[in-house]
Protein backbone atom coordinates (compact mmCIF):
# COMPACT_ATOMS: atom_id res chain seq x y z
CA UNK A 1 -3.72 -177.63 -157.75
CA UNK A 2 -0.21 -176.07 -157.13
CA UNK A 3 1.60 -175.10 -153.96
CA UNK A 4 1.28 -171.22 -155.08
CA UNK A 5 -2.41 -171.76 -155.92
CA UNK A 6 -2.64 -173.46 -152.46
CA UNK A 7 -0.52 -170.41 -151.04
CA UNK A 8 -3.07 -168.05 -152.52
CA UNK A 9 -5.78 -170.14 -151.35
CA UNK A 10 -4.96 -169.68 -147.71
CA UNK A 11 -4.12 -166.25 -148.16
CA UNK A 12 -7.00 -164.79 -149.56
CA UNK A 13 -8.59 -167.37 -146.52
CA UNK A 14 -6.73 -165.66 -143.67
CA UNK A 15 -7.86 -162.03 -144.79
CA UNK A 16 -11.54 -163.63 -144.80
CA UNK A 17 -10.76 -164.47 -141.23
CA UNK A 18 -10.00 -161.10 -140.36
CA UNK A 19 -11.93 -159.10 -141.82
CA UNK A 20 -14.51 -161.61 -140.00
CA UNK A 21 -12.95 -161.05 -136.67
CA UNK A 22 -13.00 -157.11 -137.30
CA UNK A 23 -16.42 -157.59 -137.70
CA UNK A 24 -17.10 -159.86 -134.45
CA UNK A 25 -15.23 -156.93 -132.42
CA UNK A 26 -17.78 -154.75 -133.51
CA UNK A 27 -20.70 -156.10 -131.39
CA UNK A 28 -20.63 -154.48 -128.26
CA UNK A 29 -22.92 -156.87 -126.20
CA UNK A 30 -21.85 -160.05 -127.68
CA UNK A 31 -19.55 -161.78 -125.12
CA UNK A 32 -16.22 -162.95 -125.83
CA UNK A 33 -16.50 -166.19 -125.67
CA UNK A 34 -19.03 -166.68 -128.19
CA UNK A 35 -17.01 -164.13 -130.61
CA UNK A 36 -14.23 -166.76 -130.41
CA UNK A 37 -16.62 -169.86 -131.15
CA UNK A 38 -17.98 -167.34 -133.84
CA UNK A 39 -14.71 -167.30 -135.01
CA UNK A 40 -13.54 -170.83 -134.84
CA UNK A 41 -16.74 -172.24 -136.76
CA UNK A 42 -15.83 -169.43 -139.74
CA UNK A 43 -12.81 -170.47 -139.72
CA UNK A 44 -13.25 -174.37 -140.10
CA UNK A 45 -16.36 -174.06 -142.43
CA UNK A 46 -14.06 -171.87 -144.75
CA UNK A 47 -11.06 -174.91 -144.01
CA UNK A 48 -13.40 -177.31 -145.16
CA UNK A 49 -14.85 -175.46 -148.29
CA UNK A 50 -11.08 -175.31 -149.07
CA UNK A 51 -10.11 -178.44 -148.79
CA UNK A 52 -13.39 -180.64 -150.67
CA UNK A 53 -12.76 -177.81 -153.23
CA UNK A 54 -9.70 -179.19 -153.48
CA UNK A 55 -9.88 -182.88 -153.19
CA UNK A 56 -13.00 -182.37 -155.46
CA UNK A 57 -10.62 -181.21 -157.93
CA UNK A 58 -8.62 -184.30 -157.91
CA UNK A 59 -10.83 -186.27 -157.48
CA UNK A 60 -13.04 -184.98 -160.79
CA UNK A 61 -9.71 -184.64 -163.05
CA UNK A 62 -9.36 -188.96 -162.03
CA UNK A 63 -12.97 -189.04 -162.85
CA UNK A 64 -12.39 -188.15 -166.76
CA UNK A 65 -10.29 -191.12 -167.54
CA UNK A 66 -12.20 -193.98 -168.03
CA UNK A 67 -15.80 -195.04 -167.24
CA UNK A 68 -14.52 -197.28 -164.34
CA UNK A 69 -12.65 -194.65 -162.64
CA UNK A 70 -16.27 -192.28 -162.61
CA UNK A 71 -18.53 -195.25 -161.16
CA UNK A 72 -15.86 -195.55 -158.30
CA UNK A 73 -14.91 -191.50 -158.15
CA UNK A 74 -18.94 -190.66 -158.51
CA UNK A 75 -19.89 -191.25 -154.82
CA UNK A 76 -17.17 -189.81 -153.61
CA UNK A 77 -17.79 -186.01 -155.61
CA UNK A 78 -21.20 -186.39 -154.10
CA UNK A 79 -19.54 -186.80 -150.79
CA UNK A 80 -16.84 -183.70 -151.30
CA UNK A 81 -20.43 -181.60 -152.54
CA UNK A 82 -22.04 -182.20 -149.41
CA UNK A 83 -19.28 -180.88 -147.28
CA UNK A 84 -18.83 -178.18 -149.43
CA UNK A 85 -22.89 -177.31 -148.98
CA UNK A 86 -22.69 -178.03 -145.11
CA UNK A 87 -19.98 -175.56 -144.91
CA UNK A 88 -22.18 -172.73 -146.93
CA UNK A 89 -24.83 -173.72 -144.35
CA UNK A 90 -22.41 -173.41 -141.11
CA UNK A 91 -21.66 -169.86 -142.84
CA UNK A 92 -25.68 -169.00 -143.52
CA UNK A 93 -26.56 -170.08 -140.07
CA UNK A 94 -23.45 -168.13 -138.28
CA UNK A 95 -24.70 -164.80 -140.37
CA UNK A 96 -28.07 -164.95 -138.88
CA UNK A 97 -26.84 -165.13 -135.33
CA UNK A 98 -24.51 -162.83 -135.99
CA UNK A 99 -27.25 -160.17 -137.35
CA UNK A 100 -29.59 -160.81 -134.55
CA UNK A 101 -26.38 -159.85 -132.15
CA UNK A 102 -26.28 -156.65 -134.10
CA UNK A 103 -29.91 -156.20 -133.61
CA UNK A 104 -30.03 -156.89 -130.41
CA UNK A 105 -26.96 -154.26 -129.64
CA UNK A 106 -28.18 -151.64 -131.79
CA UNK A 107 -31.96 -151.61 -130.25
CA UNK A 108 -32.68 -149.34 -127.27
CA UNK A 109 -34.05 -150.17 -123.97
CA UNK A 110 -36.52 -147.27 -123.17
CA UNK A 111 -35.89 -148.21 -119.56
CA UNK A 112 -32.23 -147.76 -119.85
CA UNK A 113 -32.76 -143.99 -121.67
CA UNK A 114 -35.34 -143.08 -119.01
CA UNK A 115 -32.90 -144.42 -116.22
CA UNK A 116 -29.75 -142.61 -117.85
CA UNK A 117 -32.05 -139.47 -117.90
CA UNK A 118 -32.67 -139.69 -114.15
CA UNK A 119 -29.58 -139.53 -113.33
């Protein structure tokens, strides 16, 4: 992979990020603290997609060569796969608390309306 593929790479990356981050400062009743744990595991799940991606890369171009070079590369692509599929499960499992935040912001306390009301 190329510096400007790795340069477009991180770009497209960082606008993930914040377009993430625009969404965490959307949730009213989430505290900031978790919004900036929130954050951090996005961002290092997407850092380590990146990076198996590409030493995956490498490591399957090194693969092609001979037959010796895929017995010892093999294990390793299995390796780079896994982090790649723990990552997509950090990002599954961070979506689902993140929509039970939004839930839990956008449902209304009937106590709270008839308290407001008394007012």
């Amino acid at each position: 992979m190329s510096i400007e593929e790795l340069k477009e790479k991180h770009s497209k990356q960082q606008e993930k990020i914040d377009a993430f981050s625009d969404l965490l400062d959307d949730l009213v009743n989430t505290t900031d603290k978790k919004k900036i744990l929130w954050k951090e595991v996005y961002e290092n799940a997407l850092r380590d997609r990146v990076n198996a991606e590409i030493l995956f890369g490498e490591a399957y171009t090194a693969m092609q060569m001979t037959t010796t070079e895929h017995i010892t590369v093999g294990p390793i692509l299995t390796k780079y796969l896994e982090r790649m599929n723990r990552s997509n499960e950090q990002l599954l499992k961070l979506a689902e608390l993140i929509s039970k935040a939004e839930e839990q912001s956008s449902r209304i306390d009937p106590d709270d309306i008839f308290s407001k009301i008394s007012e």
